[in-house]
N, C-alpha and C. Protein backbone atom coordinates (compact mmCIF):
# COMPACT_ATOMS: atom_id res chain seq x y z
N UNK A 1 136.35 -51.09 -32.29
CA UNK A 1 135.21 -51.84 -31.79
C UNK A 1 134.51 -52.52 -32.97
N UNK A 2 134.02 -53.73 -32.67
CA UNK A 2 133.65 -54.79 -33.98
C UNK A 2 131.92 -55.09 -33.50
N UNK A 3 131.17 -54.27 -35.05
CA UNK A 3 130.19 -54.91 -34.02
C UNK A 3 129.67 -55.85 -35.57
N UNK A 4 128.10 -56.29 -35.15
CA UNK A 4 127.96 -57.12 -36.03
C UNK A 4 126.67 -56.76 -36.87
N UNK A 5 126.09 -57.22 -37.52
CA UNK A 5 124.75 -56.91 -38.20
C UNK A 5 123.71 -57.20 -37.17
N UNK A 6 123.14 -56.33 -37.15
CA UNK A 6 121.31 -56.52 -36.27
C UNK A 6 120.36 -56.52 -37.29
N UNK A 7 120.30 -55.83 -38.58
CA UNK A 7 119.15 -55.82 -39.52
C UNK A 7 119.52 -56.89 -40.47
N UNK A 8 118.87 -57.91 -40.47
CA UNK A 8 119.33 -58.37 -41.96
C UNK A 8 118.05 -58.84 -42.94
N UNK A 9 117.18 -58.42 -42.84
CA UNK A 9 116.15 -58.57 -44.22
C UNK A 9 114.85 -57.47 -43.47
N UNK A 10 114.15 -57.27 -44.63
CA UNK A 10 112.53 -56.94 -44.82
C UNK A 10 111.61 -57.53 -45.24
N UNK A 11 110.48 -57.32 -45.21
CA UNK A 11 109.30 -58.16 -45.70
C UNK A 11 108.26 -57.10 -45.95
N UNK A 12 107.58 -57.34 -47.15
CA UNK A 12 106.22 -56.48 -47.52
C UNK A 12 105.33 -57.38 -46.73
N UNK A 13 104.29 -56.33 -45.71
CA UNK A 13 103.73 -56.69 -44.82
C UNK A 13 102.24 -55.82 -45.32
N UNK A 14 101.14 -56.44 -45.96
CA UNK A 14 100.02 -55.96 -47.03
C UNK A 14 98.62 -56.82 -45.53
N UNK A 15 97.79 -55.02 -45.53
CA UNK A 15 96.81 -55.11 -44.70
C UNK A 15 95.92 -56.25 -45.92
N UNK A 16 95.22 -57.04 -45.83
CA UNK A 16 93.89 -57.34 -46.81
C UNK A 16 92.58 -57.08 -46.16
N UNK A 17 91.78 -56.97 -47.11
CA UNK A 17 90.18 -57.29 -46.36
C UNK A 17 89.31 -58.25 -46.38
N UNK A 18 90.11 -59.60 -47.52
CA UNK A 18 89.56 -61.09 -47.51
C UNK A 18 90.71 -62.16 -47.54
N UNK A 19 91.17 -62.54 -45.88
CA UNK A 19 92.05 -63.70 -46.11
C UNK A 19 91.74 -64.47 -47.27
N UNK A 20 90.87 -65.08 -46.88
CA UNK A 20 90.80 -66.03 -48.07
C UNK A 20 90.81 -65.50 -49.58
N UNK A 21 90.47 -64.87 -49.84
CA UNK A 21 90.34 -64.30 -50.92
C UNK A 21 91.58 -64.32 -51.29
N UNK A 22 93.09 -63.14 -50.69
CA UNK A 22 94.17 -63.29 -50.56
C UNK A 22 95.01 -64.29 -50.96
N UNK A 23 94.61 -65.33 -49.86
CA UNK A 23 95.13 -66.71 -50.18
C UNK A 23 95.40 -67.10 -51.12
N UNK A 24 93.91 -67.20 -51.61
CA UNK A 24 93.75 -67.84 -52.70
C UNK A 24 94.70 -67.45 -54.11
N UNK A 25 94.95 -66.20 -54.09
CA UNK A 25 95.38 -65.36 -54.99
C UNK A 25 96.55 -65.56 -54.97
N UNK A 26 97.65 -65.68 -53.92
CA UNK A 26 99.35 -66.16 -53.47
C UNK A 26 99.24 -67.20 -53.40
N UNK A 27 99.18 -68.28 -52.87
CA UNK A 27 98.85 -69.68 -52.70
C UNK A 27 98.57 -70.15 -54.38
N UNK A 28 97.42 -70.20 -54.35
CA UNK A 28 96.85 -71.16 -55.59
C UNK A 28 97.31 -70.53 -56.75
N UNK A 29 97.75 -69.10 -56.84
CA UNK A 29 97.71 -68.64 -58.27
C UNK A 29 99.03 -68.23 -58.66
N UNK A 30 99.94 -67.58 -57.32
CA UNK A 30 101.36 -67.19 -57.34
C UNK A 30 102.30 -68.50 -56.75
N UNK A 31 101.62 -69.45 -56.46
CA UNK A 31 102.45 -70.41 -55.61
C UNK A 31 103.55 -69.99 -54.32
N UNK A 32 102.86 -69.44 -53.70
CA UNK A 32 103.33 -69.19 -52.76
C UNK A 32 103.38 -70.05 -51.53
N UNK A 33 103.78 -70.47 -50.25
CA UNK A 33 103.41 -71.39 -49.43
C UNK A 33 103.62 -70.67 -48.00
N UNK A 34 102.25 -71.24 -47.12
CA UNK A 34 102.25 -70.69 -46.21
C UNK A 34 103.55 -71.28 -45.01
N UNK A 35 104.30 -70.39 -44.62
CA UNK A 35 105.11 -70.76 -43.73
C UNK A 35 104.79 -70.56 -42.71
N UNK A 36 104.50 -69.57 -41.89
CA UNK A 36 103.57 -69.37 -40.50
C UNK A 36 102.11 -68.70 -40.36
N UNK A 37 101.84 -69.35 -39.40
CA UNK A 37 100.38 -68.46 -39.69
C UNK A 37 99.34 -68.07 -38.22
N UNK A 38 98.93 -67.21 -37.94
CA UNK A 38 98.33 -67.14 -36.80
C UNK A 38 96.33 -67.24 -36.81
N UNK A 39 96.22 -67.77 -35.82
CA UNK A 39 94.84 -68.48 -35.70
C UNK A 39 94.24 -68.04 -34.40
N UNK A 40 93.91 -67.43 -34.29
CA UNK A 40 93.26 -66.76 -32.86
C UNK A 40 91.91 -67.44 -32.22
N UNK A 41 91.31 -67.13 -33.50
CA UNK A 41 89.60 -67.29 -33.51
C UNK A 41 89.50 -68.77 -34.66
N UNK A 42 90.26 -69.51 -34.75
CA UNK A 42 90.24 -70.82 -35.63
C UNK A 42 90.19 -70.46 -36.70
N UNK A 43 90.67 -69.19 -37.06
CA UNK A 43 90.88 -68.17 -38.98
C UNK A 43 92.09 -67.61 -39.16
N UNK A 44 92.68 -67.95 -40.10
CA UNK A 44 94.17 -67.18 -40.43
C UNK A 44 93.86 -65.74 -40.31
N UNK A 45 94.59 -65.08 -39.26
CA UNK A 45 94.54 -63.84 -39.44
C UNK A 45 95.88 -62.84 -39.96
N UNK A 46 96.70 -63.87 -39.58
CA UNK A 46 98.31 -63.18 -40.70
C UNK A 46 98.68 -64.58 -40.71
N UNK A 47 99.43 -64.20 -41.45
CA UNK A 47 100.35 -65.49 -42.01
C UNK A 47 101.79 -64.66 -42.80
N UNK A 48 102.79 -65.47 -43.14
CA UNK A 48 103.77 -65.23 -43.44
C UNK A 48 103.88 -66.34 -44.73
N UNK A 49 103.70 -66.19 -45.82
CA UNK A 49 104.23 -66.82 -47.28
C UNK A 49 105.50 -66.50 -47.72
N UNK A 50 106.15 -67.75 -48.82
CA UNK A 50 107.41 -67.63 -48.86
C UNK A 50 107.34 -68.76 -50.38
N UNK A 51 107.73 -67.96 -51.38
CA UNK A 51 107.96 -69.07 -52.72
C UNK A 51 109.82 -68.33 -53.00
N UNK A 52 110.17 -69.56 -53.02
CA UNK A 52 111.56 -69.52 -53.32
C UNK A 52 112.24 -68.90 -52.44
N UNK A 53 113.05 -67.77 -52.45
CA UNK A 53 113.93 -66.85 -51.57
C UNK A 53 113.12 -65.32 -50.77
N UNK A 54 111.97 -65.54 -51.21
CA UNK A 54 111.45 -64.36 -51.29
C UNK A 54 109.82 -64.59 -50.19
N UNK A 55 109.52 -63.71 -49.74
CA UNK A 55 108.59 -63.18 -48.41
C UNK A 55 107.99 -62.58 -48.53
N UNK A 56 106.59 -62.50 -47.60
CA UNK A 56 105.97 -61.45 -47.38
C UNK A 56 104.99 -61.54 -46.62
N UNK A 57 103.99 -60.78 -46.06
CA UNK A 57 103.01 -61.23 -45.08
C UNK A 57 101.67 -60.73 -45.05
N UNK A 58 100.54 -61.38 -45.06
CA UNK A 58 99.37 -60.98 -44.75
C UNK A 58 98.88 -60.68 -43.95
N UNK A 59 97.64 -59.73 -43.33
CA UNK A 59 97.20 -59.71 -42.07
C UNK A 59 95.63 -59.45 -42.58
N UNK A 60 94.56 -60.08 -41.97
CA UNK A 60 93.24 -59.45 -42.33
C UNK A 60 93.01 -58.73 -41.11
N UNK A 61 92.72 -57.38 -40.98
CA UNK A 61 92.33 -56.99 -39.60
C UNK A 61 91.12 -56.95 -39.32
N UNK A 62 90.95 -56.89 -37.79
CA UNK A 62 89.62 -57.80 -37.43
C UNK A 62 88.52 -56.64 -37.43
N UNK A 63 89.09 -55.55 -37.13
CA UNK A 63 88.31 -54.20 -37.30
C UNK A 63 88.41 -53.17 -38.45
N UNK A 64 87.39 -54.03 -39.47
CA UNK A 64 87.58 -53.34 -40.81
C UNK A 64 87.29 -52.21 -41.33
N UNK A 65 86.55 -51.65 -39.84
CA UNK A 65 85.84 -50.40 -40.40
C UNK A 65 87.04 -49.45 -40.38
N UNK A 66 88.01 -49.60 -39.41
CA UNK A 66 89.01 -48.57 -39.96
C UNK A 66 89.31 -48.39 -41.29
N UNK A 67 89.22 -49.21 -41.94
CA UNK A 67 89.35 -49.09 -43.44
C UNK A 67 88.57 -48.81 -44.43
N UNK A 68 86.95 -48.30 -44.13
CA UNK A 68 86.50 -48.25 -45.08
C UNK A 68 87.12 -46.42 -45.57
N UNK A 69 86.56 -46.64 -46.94
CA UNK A 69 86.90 -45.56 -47.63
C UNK A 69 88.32 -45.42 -48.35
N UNK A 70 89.19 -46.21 -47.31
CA UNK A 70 90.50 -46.14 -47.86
C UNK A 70 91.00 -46.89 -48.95
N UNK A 71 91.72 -46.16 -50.28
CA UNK A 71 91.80 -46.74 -51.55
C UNK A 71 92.75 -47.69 -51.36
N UNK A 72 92.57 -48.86 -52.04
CA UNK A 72 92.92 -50.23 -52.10
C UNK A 72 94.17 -50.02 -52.79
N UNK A 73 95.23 -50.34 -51.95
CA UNK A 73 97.15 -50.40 -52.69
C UNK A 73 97.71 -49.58 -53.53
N UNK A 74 96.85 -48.20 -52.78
CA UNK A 74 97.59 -47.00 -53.27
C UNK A 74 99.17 -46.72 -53.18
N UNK A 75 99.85 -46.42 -53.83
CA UNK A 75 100.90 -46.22 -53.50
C UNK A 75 102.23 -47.60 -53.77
N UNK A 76 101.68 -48.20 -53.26
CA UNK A 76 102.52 -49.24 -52.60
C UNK A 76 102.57 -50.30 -53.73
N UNK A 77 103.61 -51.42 -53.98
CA UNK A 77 104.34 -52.29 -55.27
C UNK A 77 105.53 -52.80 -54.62
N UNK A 78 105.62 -53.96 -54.71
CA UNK A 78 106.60 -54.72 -54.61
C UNK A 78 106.97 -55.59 -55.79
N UNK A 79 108.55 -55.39 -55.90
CA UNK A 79 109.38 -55.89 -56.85
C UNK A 79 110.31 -57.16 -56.68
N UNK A 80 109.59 -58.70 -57.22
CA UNK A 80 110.39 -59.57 -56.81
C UNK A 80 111.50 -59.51 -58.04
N UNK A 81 112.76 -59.68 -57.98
CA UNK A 81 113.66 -59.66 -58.55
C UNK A 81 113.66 -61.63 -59.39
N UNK A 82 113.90 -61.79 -60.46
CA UNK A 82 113.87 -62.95 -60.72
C UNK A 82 114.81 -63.68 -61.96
N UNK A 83 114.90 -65.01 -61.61
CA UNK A 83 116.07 -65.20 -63.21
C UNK A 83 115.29 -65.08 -64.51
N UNK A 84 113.89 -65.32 -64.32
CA UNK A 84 113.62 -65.29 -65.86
C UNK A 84 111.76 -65.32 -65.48
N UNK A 85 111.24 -63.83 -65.51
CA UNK A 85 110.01 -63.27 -65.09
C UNK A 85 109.14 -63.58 -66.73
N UNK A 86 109.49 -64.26 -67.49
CA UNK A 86 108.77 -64.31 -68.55
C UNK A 86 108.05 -65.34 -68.35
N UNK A 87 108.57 -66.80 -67.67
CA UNK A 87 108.17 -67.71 -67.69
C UNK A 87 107.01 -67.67 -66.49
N UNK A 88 107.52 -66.79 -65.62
CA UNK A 88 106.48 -67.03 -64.51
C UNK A 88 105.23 -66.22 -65.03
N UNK A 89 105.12 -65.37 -66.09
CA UNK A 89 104.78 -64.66 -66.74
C UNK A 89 103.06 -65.89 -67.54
N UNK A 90 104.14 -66.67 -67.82
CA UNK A 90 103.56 -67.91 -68.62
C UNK A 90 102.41 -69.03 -67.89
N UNK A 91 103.29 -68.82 -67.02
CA UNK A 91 102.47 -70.30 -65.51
C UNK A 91 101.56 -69.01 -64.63
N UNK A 92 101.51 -67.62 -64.63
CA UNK A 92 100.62 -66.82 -64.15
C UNK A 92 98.81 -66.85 -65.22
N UNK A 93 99.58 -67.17 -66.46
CA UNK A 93 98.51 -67.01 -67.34
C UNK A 93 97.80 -68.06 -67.29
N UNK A 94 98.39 -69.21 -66.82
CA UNK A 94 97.74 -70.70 -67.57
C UNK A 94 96.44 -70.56 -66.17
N UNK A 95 96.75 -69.52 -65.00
CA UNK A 95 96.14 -69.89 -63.74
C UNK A 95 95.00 -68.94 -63.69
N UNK A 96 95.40 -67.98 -64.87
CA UNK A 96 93.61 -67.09 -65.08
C UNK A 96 94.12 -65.81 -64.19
N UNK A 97 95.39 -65.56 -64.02
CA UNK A 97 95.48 -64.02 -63.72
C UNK A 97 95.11 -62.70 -64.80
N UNK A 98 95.04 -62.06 -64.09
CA UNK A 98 94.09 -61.12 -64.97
C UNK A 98 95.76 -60.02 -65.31
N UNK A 99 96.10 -60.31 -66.04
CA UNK A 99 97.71 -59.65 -66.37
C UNK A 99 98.35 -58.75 -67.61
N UNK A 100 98.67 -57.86 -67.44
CA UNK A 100 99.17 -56.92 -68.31
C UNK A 100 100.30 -57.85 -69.00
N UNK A 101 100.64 -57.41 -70.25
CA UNK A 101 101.72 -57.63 -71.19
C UNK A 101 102.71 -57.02 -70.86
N UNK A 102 103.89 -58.18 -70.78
CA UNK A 102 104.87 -57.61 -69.76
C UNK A 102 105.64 -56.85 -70.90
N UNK A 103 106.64 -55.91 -70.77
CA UNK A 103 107.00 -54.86 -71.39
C UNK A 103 109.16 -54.79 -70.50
N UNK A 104 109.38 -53.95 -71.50
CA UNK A 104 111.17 -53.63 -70.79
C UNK A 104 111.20 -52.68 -70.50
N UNK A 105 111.53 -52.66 -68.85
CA UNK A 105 111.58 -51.53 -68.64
C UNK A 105 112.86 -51.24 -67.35
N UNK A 106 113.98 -50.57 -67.59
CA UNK A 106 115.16 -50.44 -66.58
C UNK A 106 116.07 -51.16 -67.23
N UNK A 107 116.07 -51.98 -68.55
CA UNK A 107 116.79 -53.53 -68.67
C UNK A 107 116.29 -54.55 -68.06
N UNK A 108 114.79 -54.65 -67.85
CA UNK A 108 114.48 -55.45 -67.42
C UNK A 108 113.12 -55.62 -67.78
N UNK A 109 112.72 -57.28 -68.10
CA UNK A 109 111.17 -57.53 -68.74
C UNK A 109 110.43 -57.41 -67.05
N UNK A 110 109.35 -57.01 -67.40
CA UNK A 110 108.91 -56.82 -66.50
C UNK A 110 107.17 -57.02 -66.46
N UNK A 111 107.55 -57.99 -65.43
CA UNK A 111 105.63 -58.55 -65.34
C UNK A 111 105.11 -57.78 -64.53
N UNK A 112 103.43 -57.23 -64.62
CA UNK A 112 102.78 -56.53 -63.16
C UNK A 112 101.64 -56.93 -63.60
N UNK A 113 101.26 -56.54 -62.58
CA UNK A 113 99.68 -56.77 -62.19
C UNK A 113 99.28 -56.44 -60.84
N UNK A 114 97.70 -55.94 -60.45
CA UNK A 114 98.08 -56.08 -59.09
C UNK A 114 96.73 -57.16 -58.72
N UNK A 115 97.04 -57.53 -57.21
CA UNK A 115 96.65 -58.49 -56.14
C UNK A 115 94.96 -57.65 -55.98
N UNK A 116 93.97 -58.62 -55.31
CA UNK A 116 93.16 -58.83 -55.03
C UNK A 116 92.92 -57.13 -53.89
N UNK A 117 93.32 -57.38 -53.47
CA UNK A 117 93.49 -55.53 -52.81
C UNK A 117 94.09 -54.49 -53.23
N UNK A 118 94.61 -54.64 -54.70
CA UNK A 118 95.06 -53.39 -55.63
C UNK A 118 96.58 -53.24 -55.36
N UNK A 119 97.26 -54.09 -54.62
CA UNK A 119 98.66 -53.66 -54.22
C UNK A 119 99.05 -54.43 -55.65
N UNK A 120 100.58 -53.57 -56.27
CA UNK A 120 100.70 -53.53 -57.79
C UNK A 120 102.24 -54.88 -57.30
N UNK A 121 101.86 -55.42 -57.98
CA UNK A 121 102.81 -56.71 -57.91
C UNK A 121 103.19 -56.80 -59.07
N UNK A 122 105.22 -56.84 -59.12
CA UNK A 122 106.12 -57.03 -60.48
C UNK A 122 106.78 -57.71 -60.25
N UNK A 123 107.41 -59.27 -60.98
CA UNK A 123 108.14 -59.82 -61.43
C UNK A 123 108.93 -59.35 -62.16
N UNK A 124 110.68 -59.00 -62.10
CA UNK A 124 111.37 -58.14 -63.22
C UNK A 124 112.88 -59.30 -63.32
N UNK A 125 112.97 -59.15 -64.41
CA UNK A 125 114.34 -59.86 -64.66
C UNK A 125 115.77 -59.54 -65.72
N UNK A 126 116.63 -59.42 -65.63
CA UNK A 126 116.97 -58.63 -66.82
C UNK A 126 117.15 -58.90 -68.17
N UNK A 127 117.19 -57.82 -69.03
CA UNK A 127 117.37 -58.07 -70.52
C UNK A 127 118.31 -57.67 -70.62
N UNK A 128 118.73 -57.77 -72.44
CA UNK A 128 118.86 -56.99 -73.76
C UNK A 128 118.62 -56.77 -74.60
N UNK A 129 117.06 -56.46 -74.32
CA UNK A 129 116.24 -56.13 -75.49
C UNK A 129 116.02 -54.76 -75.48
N UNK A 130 115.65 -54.31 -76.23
CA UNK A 130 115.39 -52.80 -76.08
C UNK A 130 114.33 -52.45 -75.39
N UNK A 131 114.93 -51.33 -74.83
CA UNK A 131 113.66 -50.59 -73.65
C UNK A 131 112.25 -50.20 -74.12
N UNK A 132 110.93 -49.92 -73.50
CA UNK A 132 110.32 -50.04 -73.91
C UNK A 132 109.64 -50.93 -74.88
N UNK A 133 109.99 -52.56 -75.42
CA UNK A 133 109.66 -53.67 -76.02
C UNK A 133 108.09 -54.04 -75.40
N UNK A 134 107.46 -54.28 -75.93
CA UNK A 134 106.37 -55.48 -75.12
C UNK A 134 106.31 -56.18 -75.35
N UNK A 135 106.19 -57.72 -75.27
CA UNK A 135 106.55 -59.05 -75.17
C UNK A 135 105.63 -59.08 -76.31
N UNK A 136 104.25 -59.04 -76.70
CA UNK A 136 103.77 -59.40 -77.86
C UNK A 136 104.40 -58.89 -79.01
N UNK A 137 104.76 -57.92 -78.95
CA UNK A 137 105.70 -57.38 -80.48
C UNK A 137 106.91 -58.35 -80.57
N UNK A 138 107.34 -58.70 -79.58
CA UNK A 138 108.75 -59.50 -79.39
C UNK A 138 108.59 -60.51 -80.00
N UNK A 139 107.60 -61.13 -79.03
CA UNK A 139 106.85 -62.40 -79.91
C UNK A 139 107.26 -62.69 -81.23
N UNK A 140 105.95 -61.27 -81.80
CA UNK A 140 105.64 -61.16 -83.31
C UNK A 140 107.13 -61.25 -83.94
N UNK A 141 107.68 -60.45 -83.69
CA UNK A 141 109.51 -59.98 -84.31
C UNK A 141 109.87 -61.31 -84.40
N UNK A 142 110.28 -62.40 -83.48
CA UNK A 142 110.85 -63.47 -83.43
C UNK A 142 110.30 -64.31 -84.68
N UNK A 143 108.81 -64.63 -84.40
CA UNK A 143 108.06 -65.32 -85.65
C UNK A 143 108.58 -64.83 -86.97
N UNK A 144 108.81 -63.45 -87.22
CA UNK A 144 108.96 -62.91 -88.64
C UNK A 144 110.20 -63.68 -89.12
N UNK A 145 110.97 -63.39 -87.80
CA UNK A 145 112.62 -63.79 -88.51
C UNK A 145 112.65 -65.27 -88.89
N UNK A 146 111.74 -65.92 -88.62
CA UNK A 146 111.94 -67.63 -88.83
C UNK A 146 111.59 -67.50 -89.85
């Protein structure tokens, strides 16, 4: 018996507590673009963003009090896989993200930071540099050798 695929992808699906705010933060700062979006009350209340191959989705819920108290993107990180996370690394900075020094880690440079609701967001791409590196020493190293 031949059957066929029924699952074929996932999506990080992140509660927020300020669409806009959000937005602003994927959109204007990650370049992200809104691909669908739902409008109930004439306000994005989810939407679905998409830069390059890669997804994910917002929702502001309308009843926030379920959420008070609850710590902001505990737990939770998503890992976009990428050809070369240094550069986006570069065009994250020029836009005023507030961003850690990306570092090697797995064989892979690796950007993080997290989003406007604390969920920990990484750009990773691979190396061969040595593990544990951080891009400013790298930097520095490169300059010496010239």
């Amino acid at each position: 018996m031949e059957t066929s695929s029924n699952i074929h992808s996932a999506f990080p699906f992140f509660m927020v507590l300020n669409m806009d705010i959000s937005l602003k933060f994927y959109v204007e700062k990650l370049g992200f673009t809104i691909t669908n979006k739902w409008t109930p009350q004439d306000k994005i209340e989810w939407c679905w963003l998409q830069r390059d191959g890669v997804s994910l989705m917002l929702q502001e819920p309308r009843n926030k009090e379920q959420f008070e108290g609850f710590e902001k993107g505990k737990g939770v990180s998503i890992c976009f896989q990428c050809k070369d996370s240094l550069t986006l690394y570069h065009e994250f900075l020029k836009k005023n993200i507030e961003i850690n020094d990306p570092f090697v880690g797995n064989n892979m440079w690796v950007v993080d930071f997290t989003d406007p609701d604390g969920y920990r967001i990484d750009f990773e791409s691979t190396t061969d540099v040595k593990e544990g590196t951080k891009y400013s020493q790298y930097i520095s190293d490169l300059k010496n050798i010239n």
